[in-house]
PDB file of N, CA and C in Angstrom:
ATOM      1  N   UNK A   1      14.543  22.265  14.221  1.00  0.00           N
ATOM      2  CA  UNK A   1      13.189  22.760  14.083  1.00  0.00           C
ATOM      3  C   UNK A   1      13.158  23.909  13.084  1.00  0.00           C
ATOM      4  N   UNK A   2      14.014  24.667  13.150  1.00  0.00           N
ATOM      5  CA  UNK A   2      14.036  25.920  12.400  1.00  0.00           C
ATOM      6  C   UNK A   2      14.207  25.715  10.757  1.00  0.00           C
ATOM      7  N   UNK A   3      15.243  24.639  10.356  1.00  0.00           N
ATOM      8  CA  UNK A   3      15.395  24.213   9.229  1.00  0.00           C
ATOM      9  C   UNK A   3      13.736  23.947   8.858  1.00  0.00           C
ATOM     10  N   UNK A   4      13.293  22.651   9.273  1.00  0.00           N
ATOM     11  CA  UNK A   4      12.029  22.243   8.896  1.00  0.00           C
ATOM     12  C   UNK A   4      10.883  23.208   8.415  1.00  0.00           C
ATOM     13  N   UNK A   5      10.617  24.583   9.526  1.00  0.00           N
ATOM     14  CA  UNK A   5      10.018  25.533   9.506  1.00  0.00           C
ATOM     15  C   UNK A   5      10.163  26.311   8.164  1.00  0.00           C
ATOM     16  N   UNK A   6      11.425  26.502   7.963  1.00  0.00           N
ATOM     17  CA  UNK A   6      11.793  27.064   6.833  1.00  0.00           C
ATOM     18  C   UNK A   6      11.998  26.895   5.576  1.00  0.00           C
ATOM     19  N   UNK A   7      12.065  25.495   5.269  1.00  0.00           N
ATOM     20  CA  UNK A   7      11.155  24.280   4.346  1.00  0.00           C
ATOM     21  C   UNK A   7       9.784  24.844   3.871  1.00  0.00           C
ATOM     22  N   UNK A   8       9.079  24.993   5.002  1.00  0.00           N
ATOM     23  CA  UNK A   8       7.911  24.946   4.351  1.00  0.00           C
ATOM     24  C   UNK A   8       7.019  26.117   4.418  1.00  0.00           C
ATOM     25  N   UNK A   9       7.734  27.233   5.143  1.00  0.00           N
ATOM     26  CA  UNK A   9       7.519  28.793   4.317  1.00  0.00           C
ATOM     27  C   UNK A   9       8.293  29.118   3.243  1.00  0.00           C
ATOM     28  N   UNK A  10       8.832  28.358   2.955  1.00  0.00           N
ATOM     29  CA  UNK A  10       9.749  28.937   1.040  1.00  0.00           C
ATOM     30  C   UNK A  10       8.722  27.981   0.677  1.00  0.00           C
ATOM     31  N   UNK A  11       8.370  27.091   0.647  1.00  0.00           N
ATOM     32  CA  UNK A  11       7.642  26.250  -0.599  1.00  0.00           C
ATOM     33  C   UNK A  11       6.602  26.745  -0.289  1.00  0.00           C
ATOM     34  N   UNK A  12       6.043  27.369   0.693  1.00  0.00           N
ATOM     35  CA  UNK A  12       4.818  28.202   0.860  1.00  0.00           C
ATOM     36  C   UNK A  12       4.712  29.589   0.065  1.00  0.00           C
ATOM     37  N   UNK A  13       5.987  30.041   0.470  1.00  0.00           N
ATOM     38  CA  UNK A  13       5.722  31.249   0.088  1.00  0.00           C
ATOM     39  C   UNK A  13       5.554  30.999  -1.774  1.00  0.00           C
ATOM     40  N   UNK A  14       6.414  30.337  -2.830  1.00  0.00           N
ATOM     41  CA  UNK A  14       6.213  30.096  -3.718  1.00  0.00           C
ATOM     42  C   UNK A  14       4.633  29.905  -4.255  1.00  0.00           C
ATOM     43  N   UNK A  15       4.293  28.765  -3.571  1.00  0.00           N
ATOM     44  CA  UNK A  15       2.880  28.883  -3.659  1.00  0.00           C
ATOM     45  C   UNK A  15       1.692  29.678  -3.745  1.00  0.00           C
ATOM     46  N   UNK A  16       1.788  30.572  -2.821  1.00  0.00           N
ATOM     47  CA  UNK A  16       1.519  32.087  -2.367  1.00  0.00           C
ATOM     48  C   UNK A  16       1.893  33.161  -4.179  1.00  0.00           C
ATOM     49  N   UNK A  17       2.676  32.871  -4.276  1.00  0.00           N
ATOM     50  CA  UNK A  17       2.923  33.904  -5.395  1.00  0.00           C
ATOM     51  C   UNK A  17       2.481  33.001  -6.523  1.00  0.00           C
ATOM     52  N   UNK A  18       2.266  32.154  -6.733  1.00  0.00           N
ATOM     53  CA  UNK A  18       1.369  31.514  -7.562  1.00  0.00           C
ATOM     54  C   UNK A  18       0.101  32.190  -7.778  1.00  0.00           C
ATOM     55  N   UNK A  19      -0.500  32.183  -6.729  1.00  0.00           N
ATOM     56  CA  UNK A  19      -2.257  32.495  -6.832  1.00  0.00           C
ATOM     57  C   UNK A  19      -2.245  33.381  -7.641  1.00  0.00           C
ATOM     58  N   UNK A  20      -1.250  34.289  -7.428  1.00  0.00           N
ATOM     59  CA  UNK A  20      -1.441  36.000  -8.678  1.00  0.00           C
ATOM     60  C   UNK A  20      -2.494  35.853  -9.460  1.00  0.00           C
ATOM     61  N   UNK A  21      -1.743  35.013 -10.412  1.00  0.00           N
ATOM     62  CA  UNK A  21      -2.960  34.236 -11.736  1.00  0.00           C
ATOM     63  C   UNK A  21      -4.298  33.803 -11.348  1.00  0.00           C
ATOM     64  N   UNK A  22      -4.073  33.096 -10.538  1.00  0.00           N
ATOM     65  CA  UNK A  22      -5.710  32.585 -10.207  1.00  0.00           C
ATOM     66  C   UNK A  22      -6.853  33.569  -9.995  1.00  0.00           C
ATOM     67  N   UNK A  23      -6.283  34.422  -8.530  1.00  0.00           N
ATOM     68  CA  UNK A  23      -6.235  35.843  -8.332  1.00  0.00           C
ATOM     69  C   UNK A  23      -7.350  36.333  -9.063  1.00  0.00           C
ATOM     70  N   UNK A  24      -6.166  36.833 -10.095  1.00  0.00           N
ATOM     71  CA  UNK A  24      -6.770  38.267 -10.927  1.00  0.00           C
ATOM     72  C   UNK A  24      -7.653  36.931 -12.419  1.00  0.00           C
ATOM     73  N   UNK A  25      -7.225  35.480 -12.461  1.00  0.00           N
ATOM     74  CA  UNK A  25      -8.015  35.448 -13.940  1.00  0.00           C
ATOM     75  C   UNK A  25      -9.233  34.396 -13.751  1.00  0.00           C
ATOM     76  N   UNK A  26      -9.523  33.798 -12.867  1.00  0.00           N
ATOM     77  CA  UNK A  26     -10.642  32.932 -11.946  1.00  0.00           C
ATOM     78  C   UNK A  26     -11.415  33.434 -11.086  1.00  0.00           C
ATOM     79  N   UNK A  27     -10.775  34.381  -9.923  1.00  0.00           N
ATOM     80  CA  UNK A  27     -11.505  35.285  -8.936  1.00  0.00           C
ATOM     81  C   UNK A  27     -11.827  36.408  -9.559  1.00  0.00           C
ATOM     82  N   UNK A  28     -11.353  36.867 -10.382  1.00  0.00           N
ATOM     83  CA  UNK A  28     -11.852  38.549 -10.570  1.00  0.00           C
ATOM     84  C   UNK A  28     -11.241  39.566  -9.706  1.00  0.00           C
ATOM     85  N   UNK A  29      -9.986  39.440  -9.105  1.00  0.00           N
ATOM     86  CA  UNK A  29      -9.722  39.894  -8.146  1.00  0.00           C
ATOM     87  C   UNK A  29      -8.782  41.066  -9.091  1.00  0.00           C
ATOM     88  N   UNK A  30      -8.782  42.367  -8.726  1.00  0.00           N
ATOM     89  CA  UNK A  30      -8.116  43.237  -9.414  1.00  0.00           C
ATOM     90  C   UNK A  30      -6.433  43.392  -9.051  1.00  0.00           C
ATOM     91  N   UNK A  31      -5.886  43.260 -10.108  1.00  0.00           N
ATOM     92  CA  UNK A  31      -4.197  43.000 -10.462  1.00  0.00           C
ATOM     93  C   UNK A  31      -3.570  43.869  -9.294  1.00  0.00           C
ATOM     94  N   UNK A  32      -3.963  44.848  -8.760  1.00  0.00           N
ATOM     95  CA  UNK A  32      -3.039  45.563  -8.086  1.00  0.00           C
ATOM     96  C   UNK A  32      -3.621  44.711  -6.324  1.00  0.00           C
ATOM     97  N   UNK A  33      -4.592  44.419  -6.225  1.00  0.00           N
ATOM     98  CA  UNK A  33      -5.084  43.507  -4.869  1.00  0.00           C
ATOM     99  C   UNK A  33      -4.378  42.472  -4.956  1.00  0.00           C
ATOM    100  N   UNK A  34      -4.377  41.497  -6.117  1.00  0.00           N
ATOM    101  CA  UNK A  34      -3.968  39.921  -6.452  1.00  0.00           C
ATOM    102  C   UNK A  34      -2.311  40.481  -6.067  1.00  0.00           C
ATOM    103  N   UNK A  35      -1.689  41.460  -6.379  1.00  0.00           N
ATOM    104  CA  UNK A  35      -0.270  41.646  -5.864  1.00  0.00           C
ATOM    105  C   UNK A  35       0.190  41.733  -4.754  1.00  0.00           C
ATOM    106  N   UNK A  36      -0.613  42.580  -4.144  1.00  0.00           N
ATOM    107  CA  UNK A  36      -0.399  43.003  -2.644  1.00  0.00           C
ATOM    108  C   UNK A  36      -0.995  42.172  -1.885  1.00  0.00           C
ATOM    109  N   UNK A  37      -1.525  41.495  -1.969  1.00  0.00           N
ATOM    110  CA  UNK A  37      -2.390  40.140  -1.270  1.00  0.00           C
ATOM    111  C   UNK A  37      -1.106  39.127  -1.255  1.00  0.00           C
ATOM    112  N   UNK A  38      -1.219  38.537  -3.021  1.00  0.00           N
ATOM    113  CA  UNK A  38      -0.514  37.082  -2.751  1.00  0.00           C
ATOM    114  C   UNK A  38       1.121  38.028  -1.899  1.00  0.00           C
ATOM    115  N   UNK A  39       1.629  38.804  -2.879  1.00  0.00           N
ATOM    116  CA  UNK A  39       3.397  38.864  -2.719  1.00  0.00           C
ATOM    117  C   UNK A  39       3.461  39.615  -1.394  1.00  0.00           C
ATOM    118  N   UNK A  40       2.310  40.104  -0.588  1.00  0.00           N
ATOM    119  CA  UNK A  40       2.512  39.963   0.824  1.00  0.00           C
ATOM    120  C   UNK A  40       2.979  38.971   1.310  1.00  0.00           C
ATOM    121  N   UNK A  41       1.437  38.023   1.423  1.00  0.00           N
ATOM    122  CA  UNK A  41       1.600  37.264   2.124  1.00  0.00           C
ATOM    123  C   UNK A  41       2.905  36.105   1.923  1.00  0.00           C
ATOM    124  N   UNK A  42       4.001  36.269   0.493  1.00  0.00           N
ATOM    125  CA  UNK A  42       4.738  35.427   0.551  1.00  0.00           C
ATOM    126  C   UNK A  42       5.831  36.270   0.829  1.00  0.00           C
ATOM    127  N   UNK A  43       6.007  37.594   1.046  1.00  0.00           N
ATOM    128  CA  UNK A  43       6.985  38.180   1.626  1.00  0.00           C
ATOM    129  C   UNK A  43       7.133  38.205   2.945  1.00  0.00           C
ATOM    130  N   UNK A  44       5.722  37.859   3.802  1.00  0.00           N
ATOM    131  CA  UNK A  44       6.147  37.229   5.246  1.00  0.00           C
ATOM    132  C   UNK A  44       6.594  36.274   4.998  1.00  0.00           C
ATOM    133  N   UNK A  45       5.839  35.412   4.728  1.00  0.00           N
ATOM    134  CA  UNK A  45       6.228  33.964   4.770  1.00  0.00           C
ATOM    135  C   UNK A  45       8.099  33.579   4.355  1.00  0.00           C
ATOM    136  N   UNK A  46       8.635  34.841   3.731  1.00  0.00           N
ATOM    137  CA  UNK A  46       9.902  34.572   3.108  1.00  0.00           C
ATOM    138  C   UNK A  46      10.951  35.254   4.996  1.00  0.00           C
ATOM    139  N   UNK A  47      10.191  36.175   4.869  1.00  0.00           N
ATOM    140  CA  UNK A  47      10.874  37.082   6.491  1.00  0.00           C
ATOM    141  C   UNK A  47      10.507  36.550   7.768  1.00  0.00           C
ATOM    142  N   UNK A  48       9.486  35.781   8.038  1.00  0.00           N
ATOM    143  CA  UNK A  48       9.553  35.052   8.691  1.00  0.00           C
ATOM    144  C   UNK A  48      10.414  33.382   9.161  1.00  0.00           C
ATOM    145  N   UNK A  49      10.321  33.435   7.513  1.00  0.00           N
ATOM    146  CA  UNK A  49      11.438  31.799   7.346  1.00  0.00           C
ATOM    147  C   UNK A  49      13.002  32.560   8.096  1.00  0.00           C
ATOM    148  N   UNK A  50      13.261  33.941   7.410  1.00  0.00           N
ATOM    149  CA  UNK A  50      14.906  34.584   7.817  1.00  0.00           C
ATOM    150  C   UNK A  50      14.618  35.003   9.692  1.00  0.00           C
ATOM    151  N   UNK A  51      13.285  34.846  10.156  1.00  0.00           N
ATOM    152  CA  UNK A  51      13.364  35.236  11.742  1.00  0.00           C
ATOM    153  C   UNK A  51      13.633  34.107  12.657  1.00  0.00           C
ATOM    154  N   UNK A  52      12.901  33.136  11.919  1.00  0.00           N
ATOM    155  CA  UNK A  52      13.133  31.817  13.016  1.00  0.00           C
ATOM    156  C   UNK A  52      13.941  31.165  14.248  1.00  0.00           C
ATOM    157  N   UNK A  53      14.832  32.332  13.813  1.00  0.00           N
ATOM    158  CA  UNK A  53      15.650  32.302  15.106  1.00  0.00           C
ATOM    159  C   UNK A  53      15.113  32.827  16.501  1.00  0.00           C
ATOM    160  N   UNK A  54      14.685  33.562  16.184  1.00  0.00           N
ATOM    161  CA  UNK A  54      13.233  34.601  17.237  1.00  0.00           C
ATOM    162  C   UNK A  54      12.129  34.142  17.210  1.00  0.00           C
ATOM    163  N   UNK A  55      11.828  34.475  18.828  1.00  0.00           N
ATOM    164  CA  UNK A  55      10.062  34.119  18.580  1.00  0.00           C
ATOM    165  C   UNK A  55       9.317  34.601  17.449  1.00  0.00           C
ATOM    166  N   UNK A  56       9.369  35.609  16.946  1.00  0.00           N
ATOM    167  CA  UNK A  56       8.432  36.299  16.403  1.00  0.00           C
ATOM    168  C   UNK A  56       8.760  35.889  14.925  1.00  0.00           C
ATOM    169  N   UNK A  57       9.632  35.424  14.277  1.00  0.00           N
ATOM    170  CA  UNK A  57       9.764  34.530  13.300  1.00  0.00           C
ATOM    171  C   UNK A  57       8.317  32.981  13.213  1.00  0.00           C
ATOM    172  N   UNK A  58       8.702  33.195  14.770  1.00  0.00           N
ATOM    173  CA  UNK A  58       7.153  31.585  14.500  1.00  0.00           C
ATOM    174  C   UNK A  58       5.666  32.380  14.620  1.00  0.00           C
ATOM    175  N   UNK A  59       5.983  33.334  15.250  1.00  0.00           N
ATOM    176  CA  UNK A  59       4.625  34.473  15.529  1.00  0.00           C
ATOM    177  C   UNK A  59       3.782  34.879  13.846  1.00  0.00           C
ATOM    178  N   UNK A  60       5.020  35.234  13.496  1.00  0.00           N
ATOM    179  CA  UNK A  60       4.753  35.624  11.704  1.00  0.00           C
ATOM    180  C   UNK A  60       4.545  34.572  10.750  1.00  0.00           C
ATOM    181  N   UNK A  61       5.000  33.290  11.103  1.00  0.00           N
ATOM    182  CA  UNK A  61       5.099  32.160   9.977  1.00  0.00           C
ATOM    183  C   UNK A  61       3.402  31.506  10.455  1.00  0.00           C
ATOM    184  N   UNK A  62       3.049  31.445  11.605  1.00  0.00           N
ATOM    185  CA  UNK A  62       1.776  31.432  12.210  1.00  0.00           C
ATOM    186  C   UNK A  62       0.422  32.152  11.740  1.00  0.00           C
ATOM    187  N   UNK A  63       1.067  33.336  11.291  1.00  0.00           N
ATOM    188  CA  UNK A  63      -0.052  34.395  10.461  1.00  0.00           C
ATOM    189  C   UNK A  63      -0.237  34.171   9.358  1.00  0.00           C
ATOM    190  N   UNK A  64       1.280  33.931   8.764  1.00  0.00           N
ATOM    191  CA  UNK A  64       0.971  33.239   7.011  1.00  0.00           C
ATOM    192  C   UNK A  64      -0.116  32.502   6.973  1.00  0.00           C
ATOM    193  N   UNK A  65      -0.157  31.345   8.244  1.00  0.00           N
ATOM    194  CA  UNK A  65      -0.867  30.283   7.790  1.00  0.00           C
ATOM    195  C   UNK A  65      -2.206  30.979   7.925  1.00  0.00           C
ATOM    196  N   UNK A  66      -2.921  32.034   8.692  1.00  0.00           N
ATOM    197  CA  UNK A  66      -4.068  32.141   8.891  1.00  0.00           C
ATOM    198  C   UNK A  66      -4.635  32.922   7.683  1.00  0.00           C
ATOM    199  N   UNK A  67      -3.261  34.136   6.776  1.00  0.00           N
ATOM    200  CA  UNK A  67      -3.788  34.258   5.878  1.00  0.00           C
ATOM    201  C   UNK A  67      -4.072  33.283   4.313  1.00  0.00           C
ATOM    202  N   UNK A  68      -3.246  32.554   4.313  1.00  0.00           N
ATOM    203  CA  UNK A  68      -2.878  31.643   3.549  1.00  0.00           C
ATOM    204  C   UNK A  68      -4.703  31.037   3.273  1.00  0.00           C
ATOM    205  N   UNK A  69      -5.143  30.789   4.823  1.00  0.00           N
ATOM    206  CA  UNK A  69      -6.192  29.477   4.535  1.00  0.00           C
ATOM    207  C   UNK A  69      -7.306  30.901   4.897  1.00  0.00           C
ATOM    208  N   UNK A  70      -7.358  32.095   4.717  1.00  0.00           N
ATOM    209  CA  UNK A  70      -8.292  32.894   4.376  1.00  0.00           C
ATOM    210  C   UNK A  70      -8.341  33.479   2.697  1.00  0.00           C
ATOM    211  N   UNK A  71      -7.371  32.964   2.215  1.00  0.00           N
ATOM    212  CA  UNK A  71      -7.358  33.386   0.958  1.00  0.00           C
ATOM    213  C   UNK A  71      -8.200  32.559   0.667  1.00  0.00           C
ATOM    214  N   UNK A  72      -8.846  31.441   1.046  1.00  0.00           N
ATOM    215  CA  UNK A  72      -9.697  30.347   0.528  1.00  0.00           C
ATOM    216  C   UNK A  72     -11.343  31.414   0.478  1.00  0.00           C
ATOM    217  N   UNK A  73     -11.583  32.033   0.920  1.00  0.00           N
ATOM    218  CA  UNK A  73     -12.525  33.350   1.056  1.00  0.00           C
ATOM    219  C   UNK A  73     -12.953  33.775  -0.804  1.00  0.00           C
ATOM    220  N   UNK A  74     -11.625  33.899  -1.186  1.00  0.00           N
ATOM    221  CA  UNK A  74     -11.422  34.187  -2.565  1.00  0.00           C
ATOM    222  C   UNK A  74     -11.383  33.266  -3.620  1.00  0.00           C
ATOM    223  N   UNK A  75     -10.970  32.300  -3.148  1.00  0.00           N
ATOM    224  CA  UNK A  75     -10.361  31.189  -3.948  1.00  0.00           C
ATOM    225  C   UNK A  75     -10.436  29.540  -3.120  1.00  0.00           C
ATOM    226  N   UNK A  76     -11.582  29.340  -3.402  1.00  0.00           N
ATOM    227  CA  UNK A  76     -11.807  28.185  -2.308  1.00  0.00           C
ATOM    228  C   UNK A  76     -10.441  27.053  -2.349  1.00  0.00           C
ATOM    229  N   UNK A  77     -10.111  27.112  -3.347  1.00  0.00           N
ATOM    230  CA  UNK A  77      -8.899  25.930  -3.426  1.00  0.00           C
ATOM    231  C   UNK A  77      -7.606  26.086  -2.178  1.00  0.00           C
ATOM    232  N   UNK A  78      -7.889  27.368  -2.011  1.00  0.00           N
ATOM    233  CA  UNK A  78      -7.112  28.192  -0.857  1.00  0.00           C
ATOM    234  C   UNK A  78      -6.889  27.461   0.131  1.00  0.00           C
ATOM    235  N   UNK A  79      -8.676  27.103   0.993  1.00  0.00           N
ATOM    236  CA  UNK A  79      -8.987  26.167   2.330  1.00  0.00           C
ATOM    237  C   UNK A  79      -8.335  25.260   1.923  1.00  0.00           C
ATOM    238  N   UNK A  80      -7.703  24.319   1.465  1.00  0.00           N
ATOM    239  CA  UNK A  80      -7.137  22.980   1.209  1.00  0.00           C
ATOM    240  C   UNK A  80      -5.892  23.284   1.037  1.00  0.00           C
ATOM    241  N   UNK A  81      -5.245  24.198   0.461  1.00  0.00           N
ATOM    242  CA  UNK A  81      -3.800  24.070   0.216  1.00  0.00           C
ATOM    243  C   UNK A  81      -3.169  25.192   1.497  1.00  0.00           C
ATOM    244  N   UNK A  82      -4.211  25.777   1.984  1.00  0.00           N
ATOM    245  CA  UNK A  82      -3.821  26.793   3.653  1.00  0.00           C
ATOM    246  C   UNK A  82      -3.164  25.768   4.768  1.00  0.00           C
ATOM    247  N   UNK A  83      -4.829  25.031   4.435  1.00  0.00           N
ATOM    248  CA  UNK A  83      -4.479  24.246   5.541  1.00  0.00           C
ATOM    249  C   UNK A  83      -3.657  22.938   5.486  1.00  0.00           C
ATOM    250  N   UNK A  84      -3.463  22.332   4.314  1.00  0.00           N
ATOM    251  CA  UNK A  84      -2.381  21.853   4.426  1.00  0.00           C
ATOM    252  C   UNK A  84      -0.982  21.909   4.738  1.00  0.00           C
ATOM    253  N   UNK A  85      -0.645  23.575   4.415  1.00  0.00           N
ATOM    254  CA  UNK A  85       0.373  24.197   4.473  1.00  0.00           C
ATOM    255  C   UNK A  85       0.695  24.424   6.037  1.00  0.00           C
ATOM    256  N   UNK A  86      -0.666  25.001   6.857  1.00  0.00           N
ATOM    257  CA  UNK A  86      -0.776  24.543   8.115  1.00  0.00           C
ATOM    258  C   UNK A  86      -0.497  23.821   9.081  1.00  0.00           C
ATOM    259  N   UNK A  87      -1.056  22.364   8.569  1.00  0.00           N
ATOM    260  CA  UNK A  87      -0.319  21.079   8.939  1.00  0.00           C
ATOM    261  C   UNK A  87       0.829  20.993   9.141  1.00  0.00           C
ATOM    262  N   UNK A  88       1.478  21.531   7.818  1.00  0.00           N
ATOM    263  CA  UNK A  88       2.810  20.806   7.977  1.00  0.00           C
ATOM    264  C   UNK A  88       3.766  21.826   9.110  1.00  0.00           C
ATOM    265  N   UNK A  89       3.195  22.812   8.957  1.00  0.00           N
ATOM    266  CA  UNK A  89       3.729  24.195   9.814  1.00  0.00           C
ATOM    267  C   UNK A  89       3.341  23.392  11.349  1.00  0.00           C
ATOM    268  N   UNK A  90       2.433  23.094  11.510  1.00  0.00           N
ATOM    269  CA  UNK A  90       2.393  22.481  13.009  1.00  0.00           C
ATOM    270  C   UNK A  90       3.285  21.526  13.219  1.00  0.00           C
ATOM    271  N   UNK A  91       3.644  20.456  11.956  1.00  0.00           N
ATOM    272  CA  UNK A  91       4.104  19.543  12.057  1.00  0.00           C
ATOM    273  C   UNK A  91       5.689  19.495  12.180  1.00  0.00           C
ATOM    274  N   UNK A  92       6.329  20.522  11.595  1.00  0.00           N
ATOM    275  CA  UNK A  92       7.691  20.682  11.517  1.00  0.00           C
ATOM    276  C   UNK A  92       7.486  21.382  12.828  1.00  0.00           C
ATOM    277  N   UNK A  93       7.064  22.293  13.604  1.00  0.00           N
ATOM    278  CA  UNK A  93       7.256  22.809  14.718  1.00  0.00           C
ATOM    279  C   UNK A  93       7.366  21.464  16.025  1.00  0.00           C
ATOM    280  N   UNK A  94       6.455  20.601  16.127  1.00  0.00           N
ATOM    281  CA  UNK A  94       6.096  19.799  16.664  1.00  0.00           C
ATOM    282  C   UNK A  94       7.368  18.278  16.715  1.00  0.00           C
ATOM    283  N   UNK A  95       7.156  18.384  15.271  1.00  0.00           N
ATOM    284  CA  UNK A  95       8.539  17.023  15.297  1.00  0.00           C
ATOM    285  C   UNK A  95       9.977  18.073  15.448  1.00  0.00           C
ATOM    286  N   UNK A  96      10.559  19.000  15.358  1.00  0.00           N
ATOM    287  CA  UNK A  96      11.162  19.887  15.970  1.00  0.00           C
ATOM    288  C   UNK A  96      11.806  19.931  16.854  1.00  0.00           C
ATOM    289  N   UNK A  97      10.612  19.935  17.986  1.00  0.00           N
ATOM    290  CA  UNK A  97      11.126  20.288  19.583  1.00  0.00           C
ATOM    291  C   UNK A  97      11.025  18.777  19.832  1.00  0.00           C
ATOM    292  N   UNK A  98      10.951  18.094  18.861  1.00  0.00           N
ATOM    293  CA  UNK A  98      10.960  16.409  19.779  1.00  0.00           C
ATOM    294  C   UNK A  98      12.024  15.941  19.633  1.00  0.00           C
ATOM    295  N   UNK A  99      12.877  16.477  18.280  1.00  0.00           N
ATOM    296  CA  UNK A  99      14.202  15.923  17.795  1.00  0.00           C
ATOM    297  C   UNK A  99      15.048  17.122  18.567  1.00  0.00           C
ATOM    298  N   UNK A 100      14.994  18.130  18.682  1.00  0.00           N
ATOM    299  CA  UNK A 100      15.636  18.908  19.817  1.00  0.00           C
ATOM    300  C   UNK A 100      15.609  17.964  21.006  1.00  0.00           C
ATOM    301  N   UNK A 101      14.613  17.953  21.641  1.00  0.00           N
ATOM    302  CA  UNK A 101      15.009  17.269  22.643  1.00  0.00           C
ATOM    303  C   UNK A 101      15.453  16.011  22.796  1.00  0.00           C
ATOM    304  N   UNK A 102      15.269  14.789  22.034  1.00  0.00           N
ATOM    305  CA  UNK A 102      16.033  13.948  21.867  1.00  0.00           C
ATOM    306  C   UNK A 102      17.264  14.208  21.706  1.00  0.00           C
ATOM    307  N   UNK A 103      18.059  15.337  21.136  1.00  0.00           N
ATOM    308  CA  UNK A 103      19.219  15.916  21.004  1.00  0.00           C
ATOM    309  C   UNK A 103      20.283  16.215  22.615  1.00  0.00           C
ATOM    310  N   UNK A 104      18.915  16.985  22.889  1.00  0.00           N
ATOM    311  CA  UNK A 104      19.657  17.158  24.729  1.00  0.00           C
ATOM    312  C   UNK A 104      19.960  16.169  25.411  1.00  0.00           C
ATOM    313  N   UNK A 105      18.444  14.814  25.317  1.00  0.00           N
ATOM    314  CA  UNK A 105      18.685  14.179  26.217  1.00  0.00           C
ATOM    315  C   UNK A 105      20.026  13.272  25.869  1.00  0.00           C
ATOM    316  N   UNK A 106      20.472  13.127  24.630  1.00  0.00           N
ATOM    317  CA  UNK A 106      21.421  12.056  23.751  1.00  0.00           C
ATOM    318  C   UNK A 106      22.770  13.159  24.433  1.00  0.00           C
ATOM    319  N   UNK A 107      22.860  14.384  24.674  1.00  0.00           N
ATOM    320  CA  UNK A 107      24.024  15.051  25.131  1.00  0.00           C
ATOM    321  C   UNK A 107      24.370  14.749  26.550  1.00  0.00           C
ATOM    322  N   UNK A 108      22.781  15.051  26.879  1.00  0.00           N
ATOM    323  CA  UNK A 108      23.030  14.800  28.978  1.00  0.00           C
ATOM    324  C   UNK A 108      23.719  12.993  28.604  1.00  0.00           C
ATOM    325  N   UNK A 109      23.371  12.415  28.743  1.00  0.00           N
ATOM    326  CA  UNK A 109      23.960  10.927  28.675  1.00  0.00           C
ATOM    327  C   UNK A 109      25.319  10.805  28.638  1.00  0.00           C
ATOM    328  N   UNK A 110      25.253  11.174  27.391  1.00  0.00           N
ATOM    329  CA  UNK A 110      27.084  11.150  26.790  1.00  0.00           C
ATOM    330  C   UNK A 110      27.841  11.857  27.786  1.00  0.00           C
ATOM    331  N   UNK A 111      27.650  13.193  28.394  1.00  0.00           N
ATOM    332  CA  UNK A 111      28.462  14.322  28.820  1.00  0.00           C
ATOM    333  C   UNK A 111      28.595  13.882  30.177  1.00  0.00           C
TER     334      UNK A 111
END
């Protein structure tokens, strides 16, 4: 699960530091906001991918996503690539604990 998770806060967070440009030359958003905005939010998204071992690694990768798909506020293209990013964040969590547990139950058997 954690691998998966962490998949897709690095390709998130990349993404995230993308907007810069969009940011400051489509939104109007001023260079020192467009910094501390996007390379926040992809500096969780990067420290959260390194927590995952801890709850609070999924607590934080969880927030990315809410800021992620509020950047759409600024940058409507945002809502679509948030929440996609979203998705898949549910989705690697979700197929995760299913292949974890298929894991246990494939151990209880054998053992």
């Amino acid at each position: 699960m954690r691998s998966m998770a962490a998949i897709v806060l690095t390709f998130e967070a990349l993404v995230l530091a993308l907007t810069i440009p969009v940011l400051i030359s489509i939104a109007d958003v001023g260079t020192g906001t467009s910094l501390l905005t996007a390379f926040g939010l992809a500096a969780m998204a990067i420290l959260a991918a390194a927590l995952l071992r801890f709850r609070a690694g999924y607590v934080l990768g969880s927030l990315v996503q809410i800021g992620a798909i509020g950047l759409g506020f600024v940058v409507p293209v945002m809502f679509v690539l948030g929440a996609t990013f979203a998705f898949f964040w549910v989705l690697a969590i979700v197929l995760g604990l299913r292949v974890e547990e298929a894991k246990r139950a494939r151990e209880a058997a054998a053992g």
